[in-house]
C-alpha atoms as a PDB file:
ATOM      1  CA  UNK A   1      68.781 104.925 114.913  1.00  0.00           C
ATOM      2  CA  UNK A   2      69.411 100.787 114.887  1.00  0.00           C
ATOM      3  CA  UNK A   3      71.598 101.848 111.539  1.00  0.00           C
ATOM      4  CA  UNK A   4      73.741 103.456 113.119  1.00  0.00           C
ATOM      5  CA  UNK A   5      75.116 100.932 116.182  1.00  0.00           C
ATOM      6  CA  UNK A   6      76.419  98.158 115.967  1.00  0.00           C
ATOM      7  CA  UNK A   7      74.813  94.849 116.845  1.00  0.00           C
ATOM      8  CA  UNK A   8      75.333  93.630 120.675  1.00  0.00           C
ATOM      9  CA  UNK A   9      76.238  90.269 121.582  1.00  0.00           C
ATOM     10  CA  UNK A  10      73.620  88.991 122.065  1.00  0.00           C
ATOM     11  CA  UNK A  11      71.943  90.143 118.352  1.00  0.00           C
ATOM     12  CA  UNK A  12      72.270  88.289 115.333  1.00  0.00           C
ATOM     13  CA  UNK A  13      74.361  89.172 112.728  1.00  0.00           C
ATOM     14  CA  UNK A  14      73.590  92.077 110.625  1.00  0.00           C
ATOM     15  CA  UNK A  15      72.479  91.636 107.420  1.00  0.00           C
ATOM     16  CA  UNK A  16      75.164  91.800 104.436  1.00  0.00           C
ATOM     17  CA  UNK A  17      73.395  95.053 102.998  1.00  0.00           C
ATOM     18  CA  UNK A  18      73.578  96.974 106.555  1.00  0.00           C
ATOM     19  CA  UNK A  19      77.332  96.155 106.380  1.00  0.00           C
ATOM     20  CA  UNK A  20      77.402  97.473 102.825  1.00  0.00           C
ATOM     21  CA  UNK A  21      75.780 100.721 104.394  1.00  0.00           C
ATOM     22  CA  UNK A  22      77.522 100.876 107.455  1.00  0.00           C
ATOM     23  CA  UNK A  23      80.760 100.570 105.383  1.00  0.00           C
ATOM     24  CA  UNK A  24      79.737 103.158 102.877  1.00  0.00           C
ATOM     25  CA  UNK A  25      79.093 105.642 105.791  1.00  0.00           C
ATOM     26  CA  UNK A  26      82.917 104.908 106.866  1.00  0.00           C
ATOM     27  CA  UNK A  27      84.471 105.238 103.803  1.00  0.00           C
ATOM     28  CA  UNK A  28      82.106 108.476 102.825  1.00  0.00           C
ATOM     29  CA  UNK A  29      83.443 109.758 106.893  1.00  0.00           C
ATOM     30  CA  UNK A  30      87.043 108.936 105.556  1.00  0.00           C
ATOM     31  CA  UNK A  31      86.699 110.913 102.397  1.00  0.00           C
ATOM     32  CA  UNK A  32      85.150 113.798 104.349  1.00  0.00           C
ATOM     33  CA  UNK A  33      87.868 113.817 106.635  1.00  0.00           C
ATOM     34  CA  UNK A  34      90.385 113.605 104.104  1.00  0.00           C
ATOM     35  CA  UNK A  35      88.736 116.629 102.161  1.00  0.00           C
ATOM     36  CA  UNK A  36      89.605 119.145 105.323  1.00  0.00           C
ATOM     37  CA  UNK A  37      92.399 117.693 106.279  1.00  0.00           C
ATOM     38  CA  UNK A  38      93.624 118.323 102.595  1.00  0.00           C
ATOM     39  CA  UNK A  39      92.300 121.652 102.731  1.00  0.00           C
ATOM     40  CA  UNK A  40      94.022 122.349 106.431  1.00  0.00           C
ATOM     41  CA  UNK A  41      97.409 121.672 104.770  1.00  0.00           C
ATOM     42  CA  UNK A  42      96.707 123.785 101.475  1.00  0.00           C
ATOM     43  CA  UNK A  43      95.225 126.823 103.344  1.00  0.00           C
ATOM     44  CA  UNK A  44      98.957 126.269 105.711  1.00  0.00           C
ATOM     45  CA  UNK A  45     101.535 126.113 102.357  1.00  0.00           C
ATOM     46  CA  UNK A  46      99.132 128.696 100.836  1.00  0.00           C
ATOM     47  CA  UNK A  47      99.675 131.142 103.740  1.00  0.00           C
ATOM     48  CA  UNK A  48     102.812 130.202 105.382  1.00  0.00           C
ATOM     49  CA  UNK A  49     104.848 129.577 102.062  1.00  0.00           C
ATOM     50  CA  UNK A  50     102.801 131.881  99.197  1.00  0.00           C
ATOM     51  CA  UNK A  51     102.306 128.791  97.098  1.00  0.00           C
ATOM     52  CA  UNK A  52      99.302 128.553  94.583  1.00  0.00           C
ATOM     53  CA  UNK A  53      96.593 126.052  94.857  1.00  0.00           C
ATOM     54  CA  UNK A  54      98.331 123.551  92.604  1.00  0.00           C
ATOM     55  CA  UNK A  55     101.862 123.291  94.635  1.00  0.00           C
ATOM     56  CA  UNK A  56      99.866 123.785  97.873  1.00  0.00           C
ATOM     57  CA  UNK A  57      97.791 120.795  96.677  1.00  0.00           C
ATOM     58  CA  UNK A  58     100.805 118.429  95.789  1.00  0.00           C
ATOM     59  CA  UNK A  59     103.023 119.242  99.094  1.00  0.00           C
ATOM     60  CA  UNK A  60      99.512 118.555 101.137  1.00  0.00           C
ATOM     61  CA  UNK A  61      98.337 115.528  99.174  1.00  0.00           C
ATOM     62  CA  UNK A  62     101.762 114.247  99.419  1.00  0.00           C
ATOM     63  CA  UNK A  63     102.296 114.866 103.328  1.00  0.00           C
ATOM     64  CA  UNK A  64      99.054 113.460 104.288  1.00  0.00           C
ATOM     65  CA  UNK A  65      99.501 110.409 102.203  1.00  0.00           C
ATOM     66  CA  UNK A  66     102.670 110.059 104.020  1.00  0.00           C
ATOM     67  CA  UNK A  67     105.309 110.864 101.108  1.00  0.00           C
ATOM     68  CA  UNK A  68     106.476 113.923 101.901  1.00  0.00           C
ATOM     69  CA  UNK A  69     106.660 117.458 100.535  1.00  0.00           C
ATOM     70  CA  UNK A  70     107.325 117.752  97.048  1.00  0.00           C
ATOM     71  CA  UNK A  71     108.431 121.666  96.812  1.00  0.00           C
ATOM     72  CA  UNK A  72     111.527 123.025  99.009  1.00  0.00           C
ATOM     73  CA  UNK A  73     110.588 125.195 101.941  1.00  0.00           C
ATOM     74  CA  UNK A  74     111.811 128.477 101.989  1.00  0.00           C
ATOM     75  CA  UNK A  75     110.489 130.554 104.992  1.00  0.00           C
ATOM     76  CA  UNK A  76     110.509 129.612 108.727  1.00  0.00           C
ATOM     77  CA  UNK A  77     107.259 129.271 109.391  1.00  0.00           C
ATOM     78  CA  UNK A  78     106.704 126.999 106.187  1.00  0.00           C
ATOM     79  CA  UNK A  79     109.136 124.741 107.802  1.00  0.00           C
ATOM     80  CA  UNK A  80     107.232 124.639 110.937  1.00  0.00           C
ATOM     81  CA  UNK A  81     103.426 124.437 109.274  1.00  0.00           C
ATOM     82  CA  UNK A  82     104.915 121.838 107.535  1.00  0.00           C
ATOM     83  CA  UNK A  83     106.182 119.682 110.925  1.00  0.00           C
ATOM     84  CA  UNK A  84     102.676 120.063 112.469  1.00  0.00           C
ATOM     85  CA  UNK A  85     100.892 119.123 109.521  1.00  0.00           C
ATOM     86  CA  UNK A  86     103.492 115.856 109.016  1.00  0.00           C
ATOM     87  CA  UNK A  87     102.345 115.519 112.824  1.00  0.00           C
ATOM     88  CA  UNK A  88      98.511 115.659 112.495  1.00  0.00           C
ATOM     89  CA  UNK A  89      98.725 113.879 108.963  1.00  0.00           C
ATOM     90  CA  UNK A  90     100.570 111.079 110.447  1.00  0.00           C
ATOM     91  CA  UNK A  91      97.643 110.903 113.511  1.00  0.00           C
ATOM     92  CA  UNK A  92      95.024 111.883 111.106  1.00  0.00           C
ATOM     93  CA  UNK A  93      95.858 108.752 109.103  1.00  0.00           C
ATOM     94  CA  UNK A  94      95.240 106.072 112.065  1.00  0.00           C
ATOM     95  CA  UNK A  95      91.887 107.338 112.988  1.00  0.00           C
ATOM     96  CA  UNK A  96      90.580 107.491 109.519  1.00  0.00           C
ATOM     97  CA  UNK A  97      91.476 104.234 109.417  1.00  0.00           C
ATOM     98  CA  UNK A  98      90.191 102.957 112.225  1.00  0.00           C
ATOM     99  CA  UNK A  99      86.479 104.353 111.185  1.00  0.00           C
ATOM    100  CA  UNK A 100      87.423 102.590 108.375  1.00  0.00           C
ATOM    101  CA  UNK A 101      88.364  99.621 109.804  1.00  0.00           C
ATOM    102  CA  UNK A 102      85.770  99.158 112.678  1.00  0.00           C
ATOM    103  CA  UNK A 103      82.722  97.987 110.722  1.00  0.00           C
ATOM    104  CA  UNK A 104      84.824  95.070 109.236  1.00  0.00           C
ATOM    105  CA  UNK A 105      86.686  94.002 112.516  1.00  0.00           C
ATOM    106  CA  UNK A 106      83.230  94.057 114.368  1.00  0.00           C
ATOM    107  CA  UNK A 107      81.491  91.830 112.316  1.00  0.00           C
ATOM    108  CA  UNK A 108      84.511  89.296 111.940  1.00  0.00           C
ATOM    109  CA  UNK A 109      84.706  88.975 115.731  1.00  0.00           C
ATOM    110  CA  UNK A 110      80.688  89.497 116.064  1.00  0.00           C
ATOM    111  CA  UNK A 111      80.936  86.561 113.755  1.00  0.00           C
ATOM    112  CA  UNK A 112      82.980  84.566 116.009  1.00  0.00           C
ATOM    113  CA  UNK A 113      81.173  84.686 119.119  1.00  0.00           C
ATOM    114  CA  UNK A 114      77.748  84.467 117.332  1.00  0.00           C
ATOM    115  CA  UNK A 115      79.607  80.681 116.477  1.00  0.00           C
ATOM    116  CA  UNK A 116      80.157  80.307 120.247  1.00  0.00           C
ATOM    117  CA  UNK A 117      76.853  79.557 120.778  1.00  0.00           C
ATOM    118  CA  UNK A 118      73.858  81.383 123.148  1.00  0.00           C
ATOM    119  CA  UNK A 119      74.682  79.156 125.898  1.00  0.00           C
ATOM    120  CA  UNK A 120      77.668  81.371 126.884  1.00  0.00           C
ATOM    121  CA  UNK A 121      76.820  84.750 128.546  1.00  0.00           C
ATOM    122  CA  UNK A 122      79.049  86.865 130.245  1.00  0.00           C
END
């Protein structure tokens, strides 16, 4: 369970190899993520605009990444799966990124106040 929190102020630094592992976790969470929200926006182009797994692929990939669709949107409610998914891709993307993100941000600033000193205390 001490894996999986990170270190109060009061702790040392964690070693170099939990970071590796606590990173790994993040980016394997991030990749996960990605996976359904990739399959989310196929499953909506699939449904909502009849395209096959390779154009519902690109037109997800492409939204999520934050390109935009690739293919021309026919039918009404394409136009409209497509708006919410732009929506949740575009929120999806800052909260992967921020489990991305957190492990490296707490251990710069953990690293900082561990250079404070234990005299300190809140």
């Amino acid at each position: 369970m001490r894996e999986l929190r990170f270190e109060r102020r009061h702790e040392r630094l964690a070693p170099f190899r939990r970071f590796v592992v606590r990173m790994g976790r993040a980016v394997l969470l991030w990749l996960g993520l990605t996976l359904v929200g990739l399959a989310i926006g196929m499953a909506g182009y699939a449904a909502s605009e009849g395209m096959n797994a390779t154009d519902a692929f690109v037109n997800a990939a492409m939204i999520l990444s934050g390109m935009g669709p690739v293919s021309e949107l026919k039918t009404q409610s394409g136009k409209l799966f497509a708006g919410f998914y732009a929506i949740f891709s575009g929120l999806f993307v800052v909260i992967a990124t921020g489990f991305v993100l957190a492990p490296i941000l707490h251990r710069v600033l953990h690293s900082f106040h561990i250079e404070e000193g234990k005299d300190k205390d809140d």
